[in-house]
C-alpha atoms as a PDB file:
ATOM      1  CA  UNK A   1      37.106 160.135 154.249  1.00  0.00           C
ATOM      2  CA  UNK A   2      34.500 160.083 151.470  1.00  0.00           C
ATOM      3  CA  UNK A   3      36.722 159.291 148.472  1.00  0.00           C
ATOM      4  CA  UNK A   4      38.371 155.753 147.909  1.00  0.00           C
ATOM      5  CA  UNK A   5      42.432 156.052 147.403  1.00  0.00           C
ATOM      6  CA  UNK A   6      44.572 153.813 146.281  1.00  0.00           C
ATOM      7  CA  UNK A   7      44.756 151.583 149.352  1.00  0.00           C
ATOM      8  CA  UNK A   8      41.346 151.359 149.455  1.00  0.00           C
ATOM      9  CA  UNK A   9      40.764 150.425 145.745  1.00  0.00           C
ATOM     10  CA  UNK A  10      43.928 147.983 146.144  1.00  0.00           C
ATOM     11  CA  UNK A  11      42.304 146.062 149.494  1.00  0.00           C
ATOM     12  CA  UNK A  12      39.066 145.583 147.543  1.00  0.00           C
ATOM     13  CA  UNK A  13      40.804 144.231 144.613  1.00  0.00           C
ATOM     14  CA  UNK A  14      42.901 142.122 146.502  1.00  0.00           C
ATOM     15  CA  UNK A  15      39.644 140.426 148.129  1.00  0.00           C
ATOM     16  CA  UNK A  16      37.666 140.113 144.498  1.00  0.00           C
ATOM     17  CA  UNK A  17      41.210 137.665 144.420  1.00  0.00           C
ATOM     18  CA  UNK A  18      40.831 136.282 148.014  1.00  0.00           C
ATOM     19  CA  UNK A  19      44.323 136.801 148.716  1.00  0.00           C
ATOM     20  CA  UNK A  20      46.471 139.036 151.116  1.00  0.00           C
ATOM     21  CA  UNK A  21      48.920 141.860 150.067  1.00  0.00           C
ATOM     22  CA  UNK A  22      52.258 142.005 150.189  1.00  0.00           C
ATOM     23  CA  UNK A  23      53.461 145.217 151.674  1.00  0.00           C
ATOM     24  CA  UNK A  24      57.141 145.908 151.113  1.00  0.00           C
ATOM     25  CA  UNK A  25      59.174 148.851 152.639  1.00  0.00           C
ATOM     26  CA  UNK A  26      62.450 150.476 151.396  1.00  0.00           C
ATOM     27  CA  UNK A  27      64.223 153.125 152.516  1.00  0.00           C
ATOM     28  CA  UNK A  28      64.169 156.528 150.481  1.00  0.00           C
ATOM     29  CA  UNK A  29      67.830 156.848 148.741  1.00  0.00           C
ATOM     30  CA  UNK A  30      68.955 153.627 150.032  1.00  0.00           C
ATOM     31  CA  UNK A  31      71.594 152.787 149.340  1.00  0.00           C
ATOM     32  CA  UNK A  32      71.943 156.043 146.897  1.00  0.00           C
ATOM     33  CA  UNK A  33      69.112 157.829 145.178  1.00  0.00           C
ATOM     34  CA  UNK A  34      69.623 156.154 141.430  1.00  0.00           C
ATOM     35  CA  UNK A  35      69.688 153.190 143.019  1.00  0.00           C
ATOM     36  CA  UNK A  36      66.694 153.090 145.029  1.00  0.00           C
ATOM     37  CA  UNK A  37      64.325 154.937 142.444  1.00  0.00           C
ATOM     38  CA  UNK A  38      65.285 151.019 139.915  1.00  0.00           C
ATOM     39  CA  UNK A  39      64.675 149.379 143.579  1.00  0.00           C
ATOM     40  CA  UNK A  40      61.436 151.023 143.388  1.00  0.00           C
ATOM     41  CA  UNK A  41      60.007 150.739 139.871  1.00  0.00           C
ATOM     42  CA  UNK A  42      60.577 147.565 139.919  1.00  0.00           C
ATOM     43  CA  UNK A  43      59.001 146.380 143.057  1.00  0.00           C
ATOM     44  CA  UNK A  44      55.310 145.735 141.950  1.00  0.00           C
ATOM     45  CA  UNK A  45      56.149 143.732 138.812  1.00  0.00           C
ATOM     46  CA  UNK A  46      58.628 141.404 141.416  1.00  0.00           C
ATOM     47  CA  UNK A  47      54.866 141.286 143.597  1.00  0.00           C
ATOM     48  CA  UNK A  48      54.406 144.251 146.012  1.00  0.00           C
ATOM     49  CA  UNK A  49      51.019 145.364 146.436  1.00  0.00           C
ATOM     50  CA  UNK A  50      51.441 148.448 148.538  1.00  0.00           C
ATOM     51  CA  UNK A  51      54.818 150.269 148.818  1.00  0.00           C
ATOM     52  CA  UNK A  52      56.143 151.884 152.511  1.00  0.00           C
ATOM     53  CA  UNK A  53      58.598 154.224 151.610  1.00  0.00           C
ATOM     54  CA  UNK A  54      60.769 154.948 154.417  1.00  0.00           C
ATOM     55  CA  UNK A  55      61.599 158.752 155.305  1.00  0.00           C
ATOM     56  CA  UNK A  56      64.972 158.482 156.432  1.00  0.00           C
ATOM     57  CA  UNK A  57      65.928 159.850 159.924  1.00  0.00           C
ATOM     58  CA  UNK A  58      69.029 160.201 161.596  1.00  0.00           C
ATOM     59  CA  UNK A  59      67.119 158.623 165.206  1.00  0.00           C
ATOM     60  CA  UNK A  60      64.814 155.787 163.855  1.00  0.00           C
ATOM     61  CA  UNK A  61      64.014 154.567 167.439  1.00  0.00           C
ATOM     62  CA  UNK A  62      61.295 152.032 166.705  1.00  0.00           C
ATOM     63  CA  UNK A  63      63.512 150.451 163.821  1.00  0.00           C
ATOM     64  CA  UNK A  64      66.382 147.593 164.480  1.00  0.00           C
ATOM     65  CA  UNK A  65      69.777 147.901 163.070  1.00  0.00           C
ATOM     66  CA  UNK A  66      69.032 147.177 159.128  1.00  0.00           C
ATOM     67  CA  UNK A  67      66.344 149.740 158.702  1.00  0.00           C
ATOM     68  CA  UNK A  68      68.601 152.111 161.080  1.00  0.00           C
ATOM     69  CA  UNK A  69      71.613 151.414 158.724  1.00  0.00           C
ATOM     70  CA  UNK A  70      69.614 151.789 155.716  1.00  0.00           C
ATOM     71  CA  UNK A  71      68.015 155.216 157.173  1.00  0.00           C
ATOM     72  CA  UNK A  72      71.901 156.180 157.401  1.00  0.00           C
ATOM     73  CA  UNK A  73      73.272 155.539 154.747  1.00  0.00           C
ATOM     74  CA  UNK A  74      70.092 157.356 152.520  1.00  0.00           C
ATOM     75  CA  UNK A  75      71.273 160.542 154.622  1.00  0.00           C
ATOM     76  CA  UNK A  76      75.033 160.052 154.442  1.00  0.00           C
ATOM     77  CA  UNK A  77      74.543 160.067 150.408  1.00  0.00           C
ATOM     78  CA  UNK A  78      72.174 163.091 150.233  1.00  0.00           C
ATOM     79  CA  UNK A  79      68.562 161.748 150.617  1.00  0.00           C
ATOM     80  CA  UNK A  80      66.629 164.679 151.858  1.00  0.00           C
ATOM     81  CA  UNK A  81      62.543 164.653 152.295  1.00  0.00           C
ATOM     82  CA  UNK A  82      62.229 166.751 148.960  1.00  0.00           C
ATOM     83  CA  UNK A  83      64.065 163.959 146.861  1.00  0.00           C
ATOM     84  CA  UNK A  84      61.848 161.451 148.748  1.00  0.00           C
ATOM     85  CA  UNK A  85      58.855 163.248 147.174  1.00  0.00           C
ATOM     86  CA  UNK A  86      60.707 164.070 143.748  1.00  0.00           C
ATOM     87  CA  UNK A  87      60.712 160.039 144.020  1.00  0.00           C
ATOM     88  CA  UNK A  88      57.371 159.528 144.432  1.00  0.00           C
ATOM     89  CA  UNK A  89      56.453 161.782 141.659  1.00  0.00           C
ATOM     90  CA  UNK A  90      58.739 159.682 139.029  1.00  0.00           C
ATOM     91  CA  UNK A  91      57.415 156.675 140.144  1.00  0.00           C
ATOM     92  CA  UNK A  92      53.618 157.884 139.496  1.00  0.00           C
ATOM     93  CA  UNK A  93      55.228 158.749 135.625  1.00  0.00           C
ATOM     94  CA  UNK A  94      54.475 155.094 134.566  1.00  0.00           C
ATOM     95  CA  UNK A  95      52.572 153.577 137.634  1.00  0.00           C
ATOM     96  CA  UNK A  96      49.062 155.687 138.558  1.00  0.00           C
ATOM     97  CA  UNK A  97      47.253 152.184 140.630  1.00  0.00           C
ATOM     98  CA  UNK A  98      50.183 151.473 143.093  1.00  0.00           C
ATOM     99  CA  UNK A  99      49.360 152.551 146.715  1.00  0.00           C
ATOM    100  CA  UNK A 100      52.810 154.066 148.237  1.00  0.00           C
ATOM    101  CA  UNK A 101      52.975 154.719 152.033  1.00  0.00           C
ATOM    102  CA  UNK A 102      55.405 157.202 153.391  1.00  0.00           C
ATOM    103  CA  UNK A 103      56.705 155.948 156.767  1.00  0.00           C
ATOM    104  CA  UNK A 104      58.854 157.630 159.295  1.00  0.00           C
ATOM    105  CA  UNK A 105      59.030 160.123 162.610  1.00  0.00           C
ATOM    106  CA  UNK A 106      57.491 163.363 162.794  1.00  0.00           C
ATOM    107  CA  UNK A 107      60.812 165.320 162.741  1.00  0.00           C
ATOM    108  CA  UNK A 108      61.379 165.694 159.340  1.00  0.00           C
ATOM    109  CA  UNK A 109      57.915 166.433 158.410  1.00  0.00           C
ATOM    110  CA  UNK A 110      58.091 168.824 161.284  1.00  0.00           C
ATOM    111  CA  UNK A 111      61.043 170.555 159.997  1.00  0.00           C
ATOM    112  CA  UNK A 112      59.446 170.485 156.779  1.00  0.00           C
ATOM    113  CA  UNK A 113      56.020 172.402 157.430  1.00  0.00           C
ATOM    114  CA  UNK A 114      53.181 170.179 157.930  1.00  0.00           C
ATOM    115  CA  UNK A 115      50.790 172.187 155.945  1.00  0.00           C
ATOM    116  CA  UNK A 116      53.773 172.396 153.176  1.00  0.00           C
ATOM    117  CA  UNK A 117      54.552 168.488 153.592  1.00  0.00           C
ATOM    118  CA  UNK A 118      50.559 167.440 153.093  1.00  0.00           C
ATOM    119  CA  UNK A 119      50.134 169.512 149.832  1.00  0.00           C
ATOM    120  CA  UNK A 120      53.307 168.251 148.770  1.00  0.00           C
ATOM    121  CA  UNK A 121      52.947 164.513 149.337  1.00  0.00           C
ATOM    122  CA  UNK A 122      49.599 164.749 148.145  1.00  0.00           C
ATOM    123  CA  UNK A 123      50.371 166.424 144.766  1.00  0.00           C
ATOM    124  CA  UNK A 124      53.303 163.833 144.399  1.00  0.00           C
ATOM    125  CA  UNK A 125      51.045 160.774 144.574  1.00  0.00           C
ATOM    126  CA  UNK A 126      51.415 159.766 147.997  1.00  0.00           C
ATOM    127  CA  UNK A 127      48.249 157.503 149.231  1.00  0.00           C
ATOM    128  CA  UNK A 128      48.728 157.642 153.173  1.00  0.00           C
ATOM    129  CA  UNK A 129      51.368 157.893 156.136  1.00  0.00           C
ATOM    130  CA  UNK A 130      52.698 156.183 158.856  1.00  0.00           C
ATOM    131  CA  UNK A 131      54.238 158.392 161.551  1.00  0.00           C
ATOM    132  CA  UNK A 132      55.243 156.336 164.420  1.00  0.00           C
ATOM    133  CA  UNK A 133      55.730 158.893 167.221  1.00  0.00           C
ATOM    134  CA  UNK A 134      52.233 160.929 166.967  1.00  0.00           C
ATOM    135  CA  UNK A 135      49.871 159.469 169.041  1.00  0.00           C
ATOM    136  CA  UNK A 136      46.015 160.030 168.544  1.00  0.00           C
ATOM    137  CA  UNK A 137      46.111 162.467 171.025  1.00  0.00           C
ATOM    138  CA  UNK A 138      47.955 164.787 168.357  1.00  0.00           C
ATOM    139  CA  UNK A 139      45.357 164.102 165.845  1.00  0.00           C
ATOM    140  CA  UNK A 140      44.847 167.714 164.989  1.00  0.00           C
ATOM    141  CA  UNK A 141      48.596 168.548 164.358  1.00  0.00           C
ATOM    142  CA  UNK A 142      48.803 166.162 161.494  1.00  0.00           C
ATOM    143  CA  UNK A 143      46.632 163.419 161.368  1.00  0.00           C
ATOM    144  CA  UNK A 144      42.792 165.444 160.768  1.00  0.00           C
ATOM    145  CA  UNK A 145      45.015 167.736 158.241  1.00  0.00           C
ATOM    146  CA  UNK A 146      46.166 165.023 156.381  1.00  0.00           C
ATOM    147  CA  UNK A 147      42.712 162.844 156.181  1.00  0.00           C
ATOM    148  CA  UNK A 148      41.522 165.938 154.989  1.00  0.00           C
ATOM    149  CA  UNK A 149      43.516 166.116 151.779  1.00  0.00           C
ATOM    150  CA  UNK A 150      42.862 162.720 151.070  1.00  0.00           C
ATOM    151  CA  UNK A 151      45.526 160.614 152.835  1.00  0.00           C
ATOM    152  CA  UNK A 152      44.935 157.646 154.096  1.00  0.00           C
ATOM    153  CA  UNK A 153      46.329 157.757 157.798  1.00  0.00           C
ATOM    154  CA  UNK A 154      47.461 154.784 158.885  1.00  0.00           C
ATOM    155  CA  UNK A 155      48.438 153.518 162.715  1.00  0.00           C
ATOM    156  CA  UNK A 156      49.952 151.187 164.649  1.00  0.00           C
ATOM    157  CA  UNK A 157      48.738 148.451 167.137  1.00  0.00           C
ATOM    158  CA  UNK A 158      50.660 146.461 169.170  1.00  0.00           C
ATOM    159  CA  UNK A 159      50.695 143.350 171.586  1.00  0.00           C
ATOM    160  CA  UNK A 160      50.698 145.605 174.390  1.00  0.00           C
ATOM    161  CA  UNK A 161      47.817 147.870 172.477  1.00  0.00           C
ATOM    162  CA  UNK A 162      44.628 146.508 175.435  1.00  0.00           C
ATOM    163  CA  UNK A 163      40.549 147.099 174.414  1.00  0.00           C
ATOM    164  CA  UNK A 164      40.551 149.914 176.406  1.00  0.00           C
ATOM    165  CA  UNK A 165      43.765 151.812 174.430  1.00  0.00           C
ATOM    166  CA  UNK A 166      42.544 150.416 170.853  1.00  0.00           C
ATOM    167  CA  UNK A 167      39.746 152.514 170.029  1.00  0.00           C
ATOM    168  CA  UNK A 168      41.792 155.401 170.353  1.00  0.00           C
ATOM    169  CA  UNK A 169      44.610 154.150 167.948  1.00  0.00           C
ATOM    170  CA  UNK A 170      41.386 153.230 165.533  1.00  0.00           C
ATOM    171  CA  UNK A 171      39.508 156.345 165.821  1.00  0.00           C
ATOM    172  CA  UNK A 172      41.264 158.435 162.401  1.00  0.00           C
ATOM    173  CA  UNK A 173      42.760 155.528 161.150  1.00  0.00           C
ATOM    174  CA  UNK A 174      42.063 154.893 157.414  1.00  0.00           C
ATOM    175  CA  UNK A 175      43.641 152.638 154.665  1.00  0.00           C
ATOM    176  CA  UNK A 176      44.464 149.627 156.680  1.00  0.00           C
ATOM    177  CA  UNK A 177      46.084 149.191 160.430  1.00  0.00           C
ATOM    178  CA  UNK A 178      49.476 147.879 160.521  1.00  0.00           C
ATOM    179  CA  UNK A 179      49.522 145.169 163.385  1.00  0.00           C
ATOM    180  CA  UNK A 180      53.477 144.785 164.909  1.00  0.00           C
ATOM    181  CA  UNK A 181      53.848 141.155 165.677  1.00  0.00           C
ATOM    182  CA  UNK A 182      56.484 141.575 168.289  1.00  0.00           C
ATOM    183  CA  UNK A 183      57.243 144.005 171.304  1.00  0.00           C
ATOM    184  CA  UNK A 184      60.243 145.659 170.220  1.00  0.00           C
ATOM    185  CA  UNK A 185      62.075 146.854 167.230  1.00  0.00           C
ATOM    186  CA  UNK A 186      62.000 145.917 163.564  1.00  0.00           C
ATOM    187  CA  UNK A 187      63.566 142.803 162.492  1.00  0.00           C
ATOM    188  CA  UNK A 188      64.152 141.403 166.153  1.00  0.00           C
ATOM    189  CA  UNK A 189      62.653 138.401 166.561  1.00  0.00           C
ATOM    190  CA  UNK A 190      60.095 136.085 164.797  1.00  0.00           C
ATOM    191  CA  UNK A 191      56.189 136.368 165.345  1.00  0.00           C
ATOM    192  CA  UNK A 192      54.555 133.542 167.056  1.00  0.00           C
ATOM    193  CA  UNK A 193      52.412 132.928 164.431  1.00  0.00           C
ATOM    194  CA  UNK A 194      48.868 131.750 166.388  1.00  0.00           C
ATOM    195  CA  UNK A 195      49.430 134.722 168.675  1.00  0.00           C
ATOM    196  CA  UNK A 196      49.462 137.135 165.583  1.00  0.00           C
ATOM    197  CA  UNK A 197      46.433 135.133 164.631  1.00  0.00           C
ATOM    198  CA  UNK A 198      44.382 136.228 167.459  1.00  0.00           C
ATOM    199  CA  UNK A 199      45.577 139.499 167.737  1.00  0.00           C
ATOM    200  CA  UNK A 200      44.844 139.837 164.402  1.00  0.00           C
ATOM    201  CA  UNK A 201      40.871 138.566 165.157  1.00  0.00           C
ATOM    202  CA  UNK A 202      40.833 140.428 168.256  1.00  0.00           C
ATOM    203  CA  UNK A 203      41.530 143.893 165.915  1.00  0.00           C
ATOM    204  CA  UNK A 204      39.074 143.065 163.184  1.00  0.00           C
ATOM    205  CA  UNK A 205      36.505 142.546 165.804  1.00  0.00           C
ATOM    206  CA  UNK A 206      36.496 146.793 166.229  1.00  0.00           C
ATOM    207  CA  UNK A 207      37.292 147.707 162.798  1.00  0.00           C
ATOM    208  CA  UNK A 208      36.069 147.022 159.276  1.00  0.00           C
ATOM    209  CA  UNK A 209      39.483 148.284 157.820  1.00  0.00           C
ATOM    210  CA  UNK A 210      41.785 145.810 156.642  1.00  0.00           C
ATOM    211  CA  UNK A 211      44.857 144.421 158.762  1.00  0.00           C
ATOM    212  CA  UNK A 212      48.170 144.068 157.906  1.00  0.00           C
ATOM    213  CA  UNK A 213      51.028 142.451 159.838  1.00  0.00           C
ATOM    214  CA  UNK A 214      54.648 143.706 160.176  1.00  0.00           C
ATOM    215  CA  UNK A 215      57.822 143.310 162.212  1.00  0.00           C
ATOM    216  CA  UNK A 216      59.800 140.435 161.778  1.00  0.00           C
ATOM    217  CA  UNK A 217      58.480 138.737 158.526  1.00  0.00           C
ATOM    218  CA  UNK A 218      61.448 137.599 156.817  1.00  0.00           C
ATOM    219  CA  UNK A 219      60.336 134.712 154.079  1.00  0.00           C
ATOM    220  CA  UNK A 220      58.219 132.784 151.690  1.00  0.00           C
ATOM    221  CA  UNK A 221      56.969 130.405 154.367  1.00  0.00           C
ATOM    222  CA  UNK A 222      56.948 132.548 157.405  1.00  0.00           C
ATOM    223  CA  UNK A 223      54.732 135.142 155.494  1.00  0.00           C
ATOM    224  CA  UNK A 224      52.256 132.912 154.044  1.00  0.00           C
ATOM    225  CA  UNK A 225      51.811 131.116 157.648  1.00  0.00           C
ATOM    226  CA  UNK A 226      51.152 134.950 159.005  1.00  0.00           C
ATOM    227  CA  UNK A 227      48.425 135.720 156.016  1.00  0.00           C
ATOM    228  CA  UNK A 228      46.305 132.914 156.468  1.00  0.00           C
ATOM    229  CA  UNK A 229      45.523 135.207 159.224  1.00  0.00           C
ATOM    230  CA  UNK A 230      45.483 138.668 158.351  1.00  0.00           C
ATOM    231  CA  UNK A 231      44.609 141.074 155.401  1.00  0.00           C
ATOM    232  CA  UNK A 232      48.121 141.337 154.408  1.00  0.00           C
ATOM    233  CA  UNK A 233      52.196 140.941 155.127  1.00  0.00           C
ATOM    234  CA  UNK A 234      54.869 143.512 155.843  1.00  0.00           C
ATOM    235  CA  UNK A 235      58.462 142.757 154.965  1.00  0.00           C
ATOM    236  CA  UNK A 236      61.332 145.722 155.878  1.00  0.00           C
ATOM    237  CA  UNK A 237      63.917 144.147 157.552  1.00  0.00           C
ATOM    238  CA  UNK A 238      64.586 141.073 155.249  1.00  0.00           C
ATOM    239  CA  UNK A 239      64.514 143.381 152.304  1.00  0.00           C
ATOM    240  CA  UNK A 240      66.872 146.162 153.844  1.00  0.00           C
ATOM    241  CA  UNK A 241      69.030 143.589 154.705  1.00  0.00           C
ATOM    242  CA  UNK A 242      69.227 142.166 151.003  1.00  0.00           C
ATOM    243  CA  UNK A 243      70.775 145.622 149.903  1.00  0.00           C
ATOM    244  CA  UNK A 244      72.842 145.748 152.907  1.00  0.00           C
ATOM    245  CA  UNK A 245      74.147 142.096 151.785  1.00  0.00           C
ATOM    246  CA  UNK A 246      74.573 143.035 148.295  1.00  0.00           C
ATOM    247  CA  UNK A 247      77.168 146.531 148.380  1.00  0.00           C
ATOM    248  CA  UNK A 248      80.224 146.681 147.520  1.00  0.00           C
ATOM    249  CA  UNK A 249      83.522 147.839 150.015  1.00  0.00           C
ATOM    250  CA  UNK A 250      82.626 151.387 150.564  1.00  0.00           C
ATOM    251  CA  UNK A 251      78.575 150.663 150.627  1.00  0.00           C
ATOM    252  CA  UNK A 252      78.078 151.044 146.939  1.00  0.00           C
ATOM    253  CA  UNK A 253      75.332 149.577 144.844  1.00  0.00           C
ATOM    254  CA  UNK A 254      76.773 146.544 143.181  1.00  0.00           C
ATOM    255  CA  UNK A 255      74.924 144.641 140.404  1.00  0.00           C
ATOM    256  CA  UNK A 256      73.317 142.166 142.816  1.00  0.00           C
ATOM    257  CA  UNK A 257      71.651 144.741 144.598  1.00  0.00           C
ATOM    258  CA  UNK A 258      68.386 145.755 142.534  1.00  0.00           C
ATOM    259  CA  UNK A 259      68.218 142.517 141.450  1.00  0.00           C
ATOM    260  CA  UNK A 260      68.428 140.994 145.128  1.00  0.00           C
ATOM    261  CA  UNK A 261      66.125 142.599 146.311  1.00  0.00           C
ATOM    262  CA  UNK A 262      63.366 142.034 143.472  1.00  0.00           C
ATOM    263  CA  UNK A 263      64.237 138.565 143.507  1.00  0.00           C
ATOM    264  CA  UNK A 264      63.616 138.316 147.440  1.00  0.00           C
ATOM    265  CA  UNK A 265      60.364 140.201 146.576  1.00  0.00           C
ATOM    266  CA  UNK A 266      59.303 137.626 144.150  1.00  0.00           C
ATOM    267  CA  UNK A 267      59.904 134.751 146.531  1.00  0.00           C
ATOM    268  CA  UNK A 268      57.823 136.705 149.206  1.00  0.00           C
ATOM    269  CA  UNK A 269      54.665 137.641 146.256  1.00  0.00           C
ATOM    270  CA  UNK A 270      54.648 133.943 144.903  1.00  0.00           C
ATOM    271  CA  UNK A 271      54.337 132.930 148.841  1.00  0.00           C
ATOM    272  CA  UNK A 272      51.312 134.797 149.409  1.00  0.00           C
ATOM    273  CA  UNK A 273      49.854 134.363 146.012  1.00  0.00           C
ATOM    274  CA  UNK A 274      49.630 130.299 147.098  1.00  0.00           C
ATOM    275  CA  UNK A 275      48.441 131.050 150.385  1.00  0.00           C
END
């Protein structure tokens, strides 16, 4: 990719600062679509550097039972990929410099139209994806496409991901790689924090990109520990969980539940901006 997005120019600013992002992840129309689009505009003034956006899926199978519940309850009130974008193109109405990350499975983008899904996320302001069920060996079905337009495609490496498997996750990778602490779902355990460490070192040692580190990450403390290592912090789970906290009887939005989750955010950006 010759041209710098928005994850690029984001990483390099971050590093003129000497200090790690904060990646935060929502669910798309979680826990209804008004709801999540306040949720969303206000997550980089509460400190998120780079926004996943989370395509909701009726079969999240790499996701634990806050992101599933949050994928679930987007769909049971309407959330369909074509709002997801909509969102995405509102949001870039008063922010043009914040990288957002549309994460999910293939199915819906499958069911979509690649082709029709690439132009679409591209002309919404969508910087890169995360697909978790293509592997590189299906880099020509979506992965080459979407590099092409200008998306940063971004994988996954895991504890289990050995020297001789990593090149091929690195190979069309662009943006950043997303490191997942644990083996397992989202939100299951805690990261051993030294291990991540040298994982971490061990990844950088084949790539110039910048790593980030995911799964499990659930506050101040435990993120900045994780950083001191790594390019940058994902937090899903704790966040999902906020909103999940915060509704009402019949899984409405109450008034806690924007500002919950911004506040969590806050807590999590002030962490990392000491570290």
């Amino acid at each position: 990719m010759t041209n710098a997005t928005r994850i690029d120019a984001r990483f390099a600013e971050l590093k003129k600062q000497n200090r790690p992002a904060l990646v935060t992840f929502i669910s798309a129309g979680d826990p209804d679509l008004a709801t999540s689009e306040k949720i969303l505009s206000g997550l980089p003034s509460a400190g998120a550097d780079i926004i996943e956006l989370g395509m909701p899926f009726s079969d999240p199978m790499a996701d634990g039972p806050a992101i599933q519940a949050s994928s679930l309850r987007a769909l049971k009130n309407g959330q369909t990929m074509t709002k997801t974008l909509a969102m995405v193109r509102r949001f870039r109405e008063t922010d043009s410099a914040t990288p957002i990350v549309l994460m999910g499975y293939y199915n819906p983008i499958y069911v979509y139209g690649n082709a029709k899904f690439i132009a679409d996320a591209k002309a919404a302001g969508v910087d890169g994806l995360i697909v978790v069920d293509v592997p590189p060996e299906a880099d020509d079905e979506l992965c080459l496409p979407a590099v092409e337009a200008g998306l940063n495609f971004i994988r996954l490496a895991t504890p289990t991901t050995d020297d001789k498997r990593l090149p091929a996750v690195l190979s069309n990778t662009s943006g950043f790689v997303y490191y997942v602490s644990i083996t397992g779902i989202t939100g299951a355990a805690a990261p051993v924090v030294d291990d991540v460490h040298d994982q971490v070192k061990r990844i950088k040692g084949q790539t110039p990109l910048p790593v980030v580190v995911g799964f499990g990450v659930r506050s101040g403390p435990q993120a900045k520990a994780i950083s001191r290592g790594a390019d940058g912090v994902v937090v899903g789970s704790a966040i999902v969980s906020t909103i999940e906290k915060s509704l009402g009887t019949k899984e409405e939005a109450t008034p806690a539940t924007v500002s919950g989750v911004l506040a969590l955010v806050n807590e999590l950006g002030a962490a990392l901006r000491s570290a």
